[in-house]
Protein backbone atom coordinates (compact mmCIF):
# COMPACT_ATOMS: atom_id res chain seq x y z
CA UNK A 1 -19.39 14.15 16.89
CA UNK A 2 -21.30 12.74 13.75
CA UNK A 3 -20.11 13.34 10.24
CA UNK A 4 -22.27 16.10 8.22
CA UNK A 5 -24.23 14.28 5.68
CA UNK A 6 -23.32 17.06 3.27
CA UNK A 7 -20.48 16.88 1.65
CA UNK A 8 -17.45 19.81 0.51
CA UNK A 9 -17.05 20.30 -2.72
CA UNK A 10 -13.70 21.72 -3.45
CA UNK A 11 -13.04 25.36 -4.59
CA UNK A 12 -11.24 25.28 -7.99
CA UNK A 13 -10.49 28.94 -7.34
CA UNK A 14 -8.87 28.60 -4.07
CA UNK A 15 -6.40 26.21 -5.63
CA UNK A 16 -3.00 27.46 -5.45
CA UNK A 17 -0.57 25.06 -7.84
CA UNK A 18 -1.33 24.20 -11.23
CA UNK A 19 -2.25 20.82 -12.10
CA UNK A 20 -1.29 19.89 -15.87
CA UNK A 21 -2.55 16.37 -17.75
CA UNK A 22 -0.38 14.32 -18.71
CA UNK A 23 -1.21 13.83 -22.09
CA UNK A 24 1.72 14.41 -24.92
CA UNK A 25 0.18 14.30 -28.13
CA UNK A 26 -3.44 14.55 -29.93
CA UNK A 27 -4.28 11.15 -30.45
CA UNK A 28 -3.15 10.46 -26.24
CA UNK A 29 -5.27 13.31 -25.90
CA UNK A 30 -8.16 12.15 -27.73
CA UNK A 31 -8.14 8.78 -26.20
CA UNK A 32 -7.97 10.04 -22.95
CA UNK A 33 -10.80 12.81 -23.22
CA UNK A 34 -13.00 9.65 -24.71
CA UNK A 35 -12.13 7.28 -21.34
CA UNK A 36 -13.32 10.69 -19.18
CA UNK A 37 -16.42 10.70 -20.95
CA UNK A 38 -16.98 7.32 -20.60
CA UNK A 39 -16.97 8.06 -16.88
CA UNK A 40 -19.10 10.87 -16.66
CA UNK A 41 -21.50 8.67 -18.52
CA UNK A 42 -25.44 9.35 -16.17
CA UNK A 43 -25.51 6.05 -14.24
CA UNK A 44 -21.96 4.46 -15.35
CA UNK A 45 -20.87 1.84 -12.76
CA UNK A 46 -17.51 -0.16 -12.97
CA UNK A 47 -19.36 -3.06 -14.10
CA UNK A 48 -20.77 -1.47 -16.79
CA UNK A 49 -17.18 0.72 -17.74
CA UNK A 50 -15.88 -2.64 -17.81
CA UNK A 51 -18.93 -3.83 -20.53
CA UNK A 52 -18.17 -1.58 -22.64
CA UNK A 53 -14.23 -1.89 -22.87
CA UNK A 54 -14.77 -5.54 -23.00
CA UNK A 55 -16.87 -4.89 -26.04
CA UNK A 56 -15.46 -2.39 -28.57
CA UNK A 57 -11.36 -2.33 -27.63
CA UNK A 58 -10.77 0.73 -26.55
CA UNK A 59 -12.29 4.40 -25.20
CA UNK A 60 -12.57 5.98 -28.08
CA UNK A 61 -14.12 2.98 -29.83
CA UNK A 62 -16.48 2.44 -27.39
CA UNK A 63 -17.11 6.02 -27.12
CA UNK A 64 -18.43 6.20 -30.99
CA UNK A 65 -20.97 3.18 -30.37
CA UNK A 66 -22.25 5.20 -27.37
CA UNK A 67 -22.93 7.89 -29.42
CA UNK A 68 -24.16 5.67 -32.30
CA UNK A 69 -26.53 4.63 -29.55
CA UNK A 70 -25.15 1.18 -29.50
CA UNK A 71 -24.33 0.85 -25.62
CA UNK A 72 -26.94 -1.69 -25.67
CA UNK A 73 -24.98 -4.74 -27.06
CA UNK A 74 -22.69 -4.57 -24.57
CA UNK A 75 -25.61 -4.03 -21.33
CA UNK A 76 -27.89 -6.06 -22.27
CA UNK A 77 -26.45 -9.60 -20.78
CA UNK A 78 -26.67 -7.69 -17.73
CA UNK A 79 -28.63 -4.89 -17.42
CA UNK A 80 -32.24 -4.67 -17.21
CA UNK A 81 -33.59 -1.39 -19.50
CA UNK A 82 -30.45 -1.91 -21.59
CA UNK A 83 -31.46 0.20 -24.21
CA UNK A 84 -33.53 2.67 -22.38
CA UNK A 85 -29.84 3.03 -20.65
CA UNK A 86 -28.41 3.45 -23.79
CA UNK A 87 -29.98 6.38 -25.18
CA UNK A 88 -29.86 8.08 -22.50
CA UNK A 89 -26.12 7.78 -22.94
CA UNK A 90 -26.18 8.28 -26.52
CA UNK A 91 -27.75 12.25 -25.56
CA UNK A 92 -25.59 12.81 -22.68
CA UNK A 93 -22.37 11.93 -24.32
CA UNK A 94 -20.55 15.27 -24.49
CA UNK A 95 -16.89 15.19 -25.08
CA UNK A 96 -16.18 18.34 -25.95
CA UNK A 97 -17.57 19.37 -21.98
CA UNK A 98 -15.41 16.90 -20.24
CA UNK A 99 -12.44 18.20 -22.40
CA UNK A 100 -13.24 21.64 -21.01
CA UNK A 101 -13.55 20.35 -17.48
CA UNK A 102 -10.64 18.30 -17.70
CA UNK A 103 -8.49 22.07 -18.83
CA UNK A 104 -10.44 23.74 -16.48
CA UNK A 105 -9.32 21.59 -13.37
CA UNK A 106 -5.81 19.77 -14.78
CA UNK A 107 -7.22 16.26 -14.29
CA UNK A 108 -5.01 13.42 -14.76
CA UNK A 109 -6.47 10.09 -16.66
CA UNK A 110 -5.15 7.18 -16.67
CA UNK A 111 -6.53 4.29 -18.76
CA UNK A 112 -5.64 0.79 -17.94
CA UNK A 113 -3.53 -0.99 -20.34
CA UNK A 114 -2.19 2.08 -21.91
CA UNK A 115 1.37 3.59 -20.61
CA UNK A 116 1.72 5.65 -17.20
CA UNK A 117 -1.98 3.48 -15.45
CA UNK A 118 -1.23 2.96 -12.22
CA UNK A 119 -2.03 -0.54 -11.67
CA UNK A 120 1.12 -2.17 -12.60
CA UNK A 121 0.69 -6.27 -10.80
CA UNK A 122 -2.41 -8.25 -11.74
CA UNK A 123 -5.46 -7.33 -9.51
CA UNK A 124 -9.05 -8.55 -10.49
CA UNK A 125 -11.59 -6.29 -11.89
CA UNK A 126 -9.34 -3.14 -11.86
CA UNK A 127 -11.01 0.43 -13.07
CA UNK A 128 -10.88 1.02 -16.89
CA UNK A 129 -9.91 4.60 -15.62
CA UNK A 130 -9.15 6.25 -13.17
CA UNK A 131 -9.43 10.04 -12.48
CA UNK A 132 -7.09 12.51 -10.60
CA UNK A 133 -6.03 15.65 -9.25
CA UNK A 134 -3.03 17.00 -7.97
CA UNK A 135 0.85 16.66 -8.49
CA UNK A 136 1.26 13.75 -9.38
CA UNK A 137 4.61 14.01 -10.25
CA UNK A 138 7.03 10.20 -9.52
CA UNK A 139 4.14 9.01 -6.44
CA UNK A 140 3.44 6.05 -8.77
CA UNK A 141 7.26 5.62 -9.46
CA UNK A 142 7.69 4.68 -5.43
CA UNK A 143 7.58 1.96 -3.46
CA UNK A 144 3.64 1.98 -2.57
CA UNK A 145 2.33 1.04 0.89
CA UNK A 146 -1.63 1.33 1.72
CA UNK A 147 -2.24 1.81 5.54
CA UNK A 148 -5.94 1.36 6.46
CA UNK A 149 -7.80 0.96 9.14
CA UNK A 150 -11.13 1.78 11.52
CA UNK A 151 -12.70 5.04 11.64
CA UNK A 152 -13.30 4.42 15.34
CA UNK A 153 -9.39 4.58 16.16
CA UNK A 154 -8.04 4.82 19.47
CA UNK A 155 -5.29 7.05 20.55
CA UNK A 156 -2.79 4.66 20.18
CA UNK A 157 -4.09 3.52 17.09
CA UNK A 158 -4.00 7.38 15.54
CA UNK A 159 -0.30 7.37 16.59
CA UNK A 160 0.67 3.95 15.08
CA UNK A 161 -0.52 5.14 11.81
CA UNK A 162 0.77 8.76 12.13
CA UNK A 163 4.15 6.94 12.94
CA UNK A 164 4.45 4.66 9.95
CA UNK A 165 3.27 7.21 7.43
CA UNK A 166 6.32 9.48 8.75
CA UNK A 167 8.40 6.75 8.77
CA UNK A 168 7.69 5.39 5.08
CA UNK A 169 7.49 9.12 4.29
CA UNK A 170 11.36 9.49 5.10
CA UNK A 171 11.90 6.08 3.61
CA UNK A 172 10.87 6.91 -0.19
CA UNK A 173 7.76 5.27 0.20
CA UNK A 174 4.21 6.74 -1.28
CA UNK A 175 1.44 6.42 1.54
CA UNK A 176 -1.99 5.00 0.34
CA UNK A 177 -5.17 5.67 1.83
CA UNK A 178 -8.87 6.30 1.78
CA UNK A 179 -8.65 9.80 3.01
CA UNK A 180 -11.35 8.57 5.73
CA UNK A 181 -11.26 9.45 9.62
CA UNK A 182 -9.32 7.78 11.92
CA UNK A 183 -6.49 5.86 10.85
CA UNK A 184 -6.80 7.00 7.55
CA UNK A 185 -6.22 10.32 7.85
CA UNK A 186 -3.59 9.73 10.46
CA UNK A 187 -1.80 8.08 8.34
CA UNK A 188 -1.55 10.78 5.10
CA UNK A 189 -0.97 14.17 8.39
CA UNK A 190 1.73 11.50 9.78
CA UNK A 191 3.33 10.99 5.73
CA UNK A 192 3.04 14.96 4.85
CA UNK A 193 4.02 15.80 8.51
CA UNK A 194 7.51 14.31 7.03
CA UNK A 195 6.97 15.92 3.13
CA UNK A 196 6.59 12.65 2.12
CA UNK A 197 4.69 11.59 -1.02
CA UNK A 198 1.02 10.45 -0.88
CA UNK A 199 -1.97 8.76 -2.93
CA UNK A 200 -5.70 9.62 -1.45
CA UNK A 201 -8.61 6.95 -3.11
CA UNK A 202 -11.53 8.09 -2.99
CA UNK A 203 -15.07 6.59 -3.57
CA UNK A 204 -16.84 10.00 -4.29
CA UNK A 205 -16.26 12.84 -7.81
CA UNK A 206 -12.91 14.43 -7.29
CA UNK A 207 -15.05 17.97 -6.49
CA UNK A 208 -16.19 16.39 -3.32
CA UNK A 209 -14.26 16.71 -0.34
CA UNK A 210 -15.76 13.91 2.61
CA UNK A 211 -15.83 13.92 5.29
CA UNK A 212 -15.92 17.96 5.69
CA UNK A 213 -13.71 17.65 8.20
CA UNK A 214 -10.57 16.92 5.82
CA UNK A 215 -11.20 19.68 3.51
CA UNK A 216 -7.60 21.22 4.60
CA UNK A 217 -6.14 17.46 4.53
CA UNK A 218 -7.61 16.94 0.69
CA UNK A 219 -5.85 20.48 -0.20
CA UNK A 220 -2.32 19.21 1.12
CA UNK A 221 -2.45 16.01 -0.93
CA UNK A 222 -3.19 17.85 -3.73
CA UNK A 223 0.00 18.79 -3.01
CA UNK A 224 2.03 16.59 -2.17
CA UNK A 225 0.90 14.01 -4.44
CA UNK A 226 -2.82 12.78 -6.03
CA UNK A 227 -6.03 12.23 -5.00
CA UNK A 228 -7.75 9.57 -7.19
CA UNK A 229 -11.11 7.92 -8.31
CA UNK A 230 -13.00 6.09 -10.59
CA UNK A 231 -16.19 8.72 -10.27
CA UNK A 232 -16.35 12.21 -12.38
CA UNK A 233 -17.40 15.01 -11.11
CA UNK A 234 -20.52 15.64 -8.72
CA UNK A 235 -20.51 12.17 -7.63
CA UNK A 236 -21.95 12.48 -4.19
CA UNK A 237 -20.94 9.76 -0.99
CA UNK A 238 -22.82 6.68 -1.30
CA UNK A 239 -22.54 4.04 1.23
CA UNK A 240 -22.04 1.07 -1.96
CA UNK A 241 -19.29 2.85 -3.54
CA UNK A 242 -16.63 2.20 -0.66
CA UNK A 243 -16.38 -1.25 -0.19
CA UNK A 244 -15.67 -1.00 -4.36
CA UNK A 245 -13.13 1.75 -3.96
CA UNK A 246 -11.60 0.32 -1.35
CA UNK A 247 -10.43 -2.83 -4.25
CA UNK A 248 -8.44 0.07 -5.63
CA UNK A 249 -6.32 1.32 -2.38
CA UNK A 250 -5.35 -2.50 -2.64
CA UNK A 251 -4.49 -2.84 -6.04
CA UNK A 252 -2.39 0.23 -6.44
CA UNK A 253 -0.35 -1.11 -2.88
CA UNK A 254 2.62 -3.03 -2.80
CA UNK A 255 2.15 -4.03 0.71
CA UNK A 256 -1.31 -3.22 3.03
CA UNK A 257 -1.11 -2.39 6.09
CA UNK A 258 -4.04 -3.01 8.71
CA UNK A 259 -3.28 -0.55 11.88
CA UNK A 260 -6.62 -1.32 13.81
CA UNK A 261 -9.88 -2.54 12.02
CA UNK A 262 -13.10 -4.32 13.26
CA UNK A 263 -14.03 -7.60 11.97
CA UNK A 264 -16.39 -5.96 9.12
CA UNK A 265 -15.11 -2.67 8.39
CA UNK A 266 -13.92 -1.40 4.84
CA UNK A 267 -10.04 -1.99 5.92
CA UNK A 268 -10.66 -5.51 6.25
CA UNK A 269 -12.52 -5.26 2.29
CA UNK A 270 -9.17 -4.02 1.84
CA UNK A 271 -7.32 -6.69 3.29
CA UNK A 272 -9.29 -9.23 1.63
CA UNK A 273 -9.18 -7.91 -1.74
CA UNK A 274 -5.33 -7.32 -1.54
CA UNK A 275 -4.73 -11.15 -0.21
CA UNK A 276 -6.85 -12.19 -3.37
CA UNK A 277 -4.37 -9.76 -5.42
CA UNK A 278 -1.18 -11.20 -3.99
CA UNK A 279 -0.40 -8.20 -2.09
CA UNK A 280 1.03 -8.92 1.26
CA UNK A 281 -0.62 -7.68 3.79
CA UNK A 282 0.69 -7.19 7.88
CA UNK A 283 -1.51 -6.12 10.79
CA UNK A 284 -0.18 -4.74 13.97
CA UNK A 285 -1.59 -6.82 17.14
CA UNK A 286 -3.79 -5.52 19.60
CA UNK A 287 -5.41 -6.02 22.59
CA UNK A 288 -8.76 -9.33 22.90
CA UNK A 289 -9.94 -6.48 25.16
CA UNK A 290 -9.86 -3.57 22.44
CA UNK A 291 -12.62 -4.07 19.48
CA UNK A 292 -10.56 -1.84 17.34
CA UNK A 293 -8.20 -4.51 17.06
CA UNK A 294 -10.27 -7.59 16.30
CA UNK A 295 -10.06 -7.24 12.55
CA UNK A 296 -6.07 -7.31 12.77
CA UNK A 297 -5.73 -10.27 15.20
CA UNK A 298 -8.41 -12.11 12.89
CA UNK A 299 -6.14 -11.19 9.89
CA UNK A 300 -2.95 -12.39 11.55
CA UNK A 301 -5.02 -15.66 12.80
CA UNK A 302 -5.46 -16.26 8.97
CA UNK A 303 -2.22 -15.83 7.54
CA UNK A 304 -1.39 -12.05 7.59
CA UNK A 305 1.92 -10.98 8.95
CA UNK A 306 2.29 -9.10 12.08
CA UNK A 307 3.93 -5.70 12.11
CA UNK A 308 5.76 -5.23 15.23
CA UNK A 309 7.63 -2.90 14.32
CA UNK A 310 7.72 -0.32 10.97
CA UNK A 311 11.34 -1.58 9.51
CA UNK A 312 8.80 -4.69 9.39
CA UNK A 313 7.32 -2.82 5.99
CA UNK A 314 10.72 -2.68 4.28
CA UNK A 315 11.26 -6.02 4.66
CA UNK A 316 7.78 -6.56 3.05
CA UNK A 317 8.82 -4.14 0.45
CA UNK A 318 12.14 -5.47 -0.51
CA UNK A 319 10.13 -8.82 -2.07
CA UNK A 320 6.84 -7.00 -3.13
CA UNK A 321 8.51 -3.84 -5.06
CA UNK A 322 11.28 -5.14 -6.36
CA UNK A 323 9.53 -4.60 -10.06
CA UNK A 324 9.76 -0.63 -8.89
CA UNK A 325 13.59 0.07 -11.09
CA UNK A 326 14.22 3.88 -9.39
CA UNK A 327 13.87 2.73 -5.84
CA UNK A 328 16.19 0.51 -3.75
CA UNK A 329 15.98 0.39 0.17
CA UNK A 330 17.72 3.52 1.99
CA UNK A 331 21.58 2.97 3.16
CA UNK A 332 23.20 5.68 4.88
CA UNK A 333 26.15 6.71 2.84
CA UNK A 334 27.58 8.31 5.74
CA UNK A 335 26.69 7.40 9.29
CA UNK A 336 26.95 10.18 11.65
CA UNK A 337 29.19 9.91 14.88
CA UNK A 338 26.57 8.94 17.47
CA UNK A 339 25.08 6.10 14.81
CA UNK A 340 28.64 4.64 14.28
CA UNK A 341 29.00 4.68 18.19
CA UNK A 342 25.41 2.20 18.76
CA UNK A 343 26.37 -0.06 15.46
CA UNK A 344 29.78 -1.00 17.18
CA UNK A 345 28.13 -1.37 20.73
CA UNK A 346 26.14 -4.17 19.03
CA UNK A 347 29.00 -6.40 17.79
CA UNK A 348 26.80 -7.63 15.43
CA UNK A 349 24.38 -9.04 17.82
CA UNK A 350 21.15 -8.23 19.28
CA UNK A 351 21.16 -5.38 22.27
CA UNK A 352 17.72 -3.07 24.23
CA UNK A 353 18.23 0.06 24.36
CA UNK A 354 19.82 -0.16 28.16
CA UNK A 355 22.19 -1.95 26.70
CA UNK A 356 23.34 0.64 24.36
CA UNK A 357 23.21 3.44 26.32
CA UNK A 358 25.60 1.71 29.03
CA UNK A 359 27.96 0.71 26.05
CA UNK A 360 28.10 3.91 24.67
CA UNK A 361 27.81 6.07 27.60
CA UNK A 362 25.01 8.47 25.26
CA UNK A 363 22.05 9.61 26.59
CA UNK A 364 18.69 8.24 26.18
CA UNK A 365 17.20 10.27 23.44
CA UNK A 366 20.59 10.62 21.28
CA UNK A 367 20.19 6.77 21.67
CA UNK A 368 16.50 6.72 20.52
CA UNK A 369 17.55 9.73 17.75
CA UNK A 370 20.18 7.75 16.66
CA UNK A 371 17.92 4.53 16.39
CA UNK A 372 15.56 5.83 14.41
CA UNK A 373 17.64 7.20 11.87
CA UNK A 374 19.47 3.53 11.27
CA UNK A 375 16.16 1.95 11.60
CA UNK A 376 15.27 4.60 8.37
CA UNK A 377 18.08 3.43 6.34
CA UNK A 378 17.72 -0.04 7.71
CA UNK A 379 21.18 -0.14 9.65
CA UNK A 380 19.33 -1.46 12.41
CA UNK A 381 15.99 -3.50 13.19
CA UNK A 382 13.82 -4.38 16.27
CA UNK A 383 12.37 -7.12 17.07
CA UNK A 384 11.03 -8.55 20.17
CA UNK A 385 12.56 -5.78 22.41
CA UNK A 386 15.62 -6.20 21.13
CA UNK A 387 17.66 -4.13 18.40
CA UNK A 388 19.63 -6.05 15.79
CA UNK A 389 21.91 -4.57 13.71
CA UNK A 390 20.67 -5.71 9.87
């Protein structure tokens, strides 16, 4: 079933939390009000955002030459009809509208450089700002893992990323993604499916809810955390604006993970530009047979790490978000009986499952149950079929 090429655009009314900015006093305020209407500028681009940052200091500075009509000195090394660009920005500067949108829908700003942006590790050509909605509330304070991936999943691919999400979910971990089909969305239902915080990037006006489809799944990360772009309001789809966005899912990442992708697809844009930021980046291995997975075998063939198994991430994440002060890597303070039971069948050596259950005399799934919790809090690990106590 093809994707309608009209877009949702989402219901203030029908929202049911409140959304508050985060700004604390009137100069925060003013600067941040000034960035907004720097991007709700007709015809802004990030290039150009960037131009005029670059330029005059700041987003309130830059905001006065605007409305001096003085965009041009910063376009015009780059831009052809510079100045015909820059009156038109000079008459549809209108802060004191973007303040009133901003009250009327509880938008977060964030302006890079300034305290609370996002983007904490060097990436290239970051946004100036970015936008968002939602409860934001510590989902920038967490660990952050981006899992991306093909719109044209297959089953098992779905499931891969519906597992990890759930399983970073539990693990303290914010969930990055595009909000796309396929493994996208799989992996934000398989994070909120466990209550677990999420980020949503998108490449469209925060009003816009594509595809139609995830309408419901833009409401619950709302919710449960932010969705975010560099676009205002009424920005409509564009096929040019993902492959850009998609530099953002990588920079706000700790680690990026690639669950299926084809060998051009956005995920591996994402891949790329998160290897250029440093990020690590895993891929979980697929089938020669299964076009799906040619983007993640091509990744691993050039240097990405495999993921064979979801513990795999923490690992990741113990060197990449170590900067990240409120989080450490779960330890159970208190096992529970049939946990303690499958750490002392190991003896502090590797065991499969069989091997446990004879040991321990349990049954299969209070095996598996008890796995995956010490997996969780990283009691245990797998590897290669085996399970090795960590």
């Amino acid at each position: 079933m093809t994707e309608p090429d009209n877009p949702t655009r989402f219901d203030l009314k029908s929202r049911p939390f409140p959304v508050r900015n985060h700004d604390q006093n009137s100069s925060g305020r003013s600067e941040l009000v000034a960035a907004a209407t720097l991007a709700a500028l007709p015809d802004i681009t990030p290039h150009r955002l960037r131009r005029l940052f670059e330029r005059f200091g700041d987003a309130k500075s830059a905001l006065m030459a605007v409305s001096r009509g003085e965009a041009a000195a910063a376009l015009r090394a780059g831009d052809a009809g510079a100045a015909d660009l820059a009156r038109r920005w000079q008459r549809g500067a209108d802060p004191v509208r973007v303040a009133t949108e901003m009250d009327r829908r509880g938008t977060h700003v964030w302006v890079e450089g300034a305290d609370g942006f996002p983007i904490t590790k060097p990436a290239a050509n970051p946004p100036c700002v970015l936008l968002g909605e939602g409860v934001a509330g510590d989902v920038f304070d967490r660990p952050r893992v981006a899992i991306v991936g093909t719109r044209s999943a297959t089953p098992h691919g779905l499931a891969d990323a519906a597992e990890l999400g759930g399983f970073l979910a539990l693990a303290g971990v914010t969930v990055v993604s595009g909000m796309a089909i396929g493994i996208d969305g799989a992996a934000h239902e398989g994070a909120l499916a466990a209550s677990g915080a999420v980020v949503g990037v998108v490449a469209t006006g925060l009003d816009i809810e594509y595809p139609r489809r995830h309408a419901p799944l833009y409401r619950r990360v709302r919710k449960n955390g932010v969705v975010v772009s560099e676009h205002w309001y009424g920005v409509p789809p564009d096929r040019g604006r993902f492959p850009v966005s998609n530099r953002i899912i990588a920079a706000l990442s700790d680690v990026v993970v690639i669950v299926e992708a084809t060998l051009k697809g956005g995920a591996r844009h994402t891949a790329d530009a998160a290897l250029d930021y440093g990020r690590p980046v895993l891929a979980i291995p697929g089938s020669r047979r299964n076009a799906a997975a040619a983007g993640c075998n091509q990744l691993i063939s050039d240097g990405a790490g495999p993921l064979l198994e979801p513990s795999d991430v923490l690992v990741a994440l113990e060197l990449a978000a170590g900067g990240r002060a409120k989080w450490k890597a779960p330890r159970a303070a208190e096992r529970s009986r049939d946990e303690r039971a499958v750490l002392r069948s190991l003896g502090g050596e590797p065991a499969t499952v069989d091997d446990i259950m004879v040991r321990t005399g349990l049954a299969t799934s209070t095996v598996i149950n008890a796995l995956r919790s010490l997996e969780r809090d990283q009691g245990v690990r797998r590897q290669r079929g085996f399970i090795w106590p960590s």
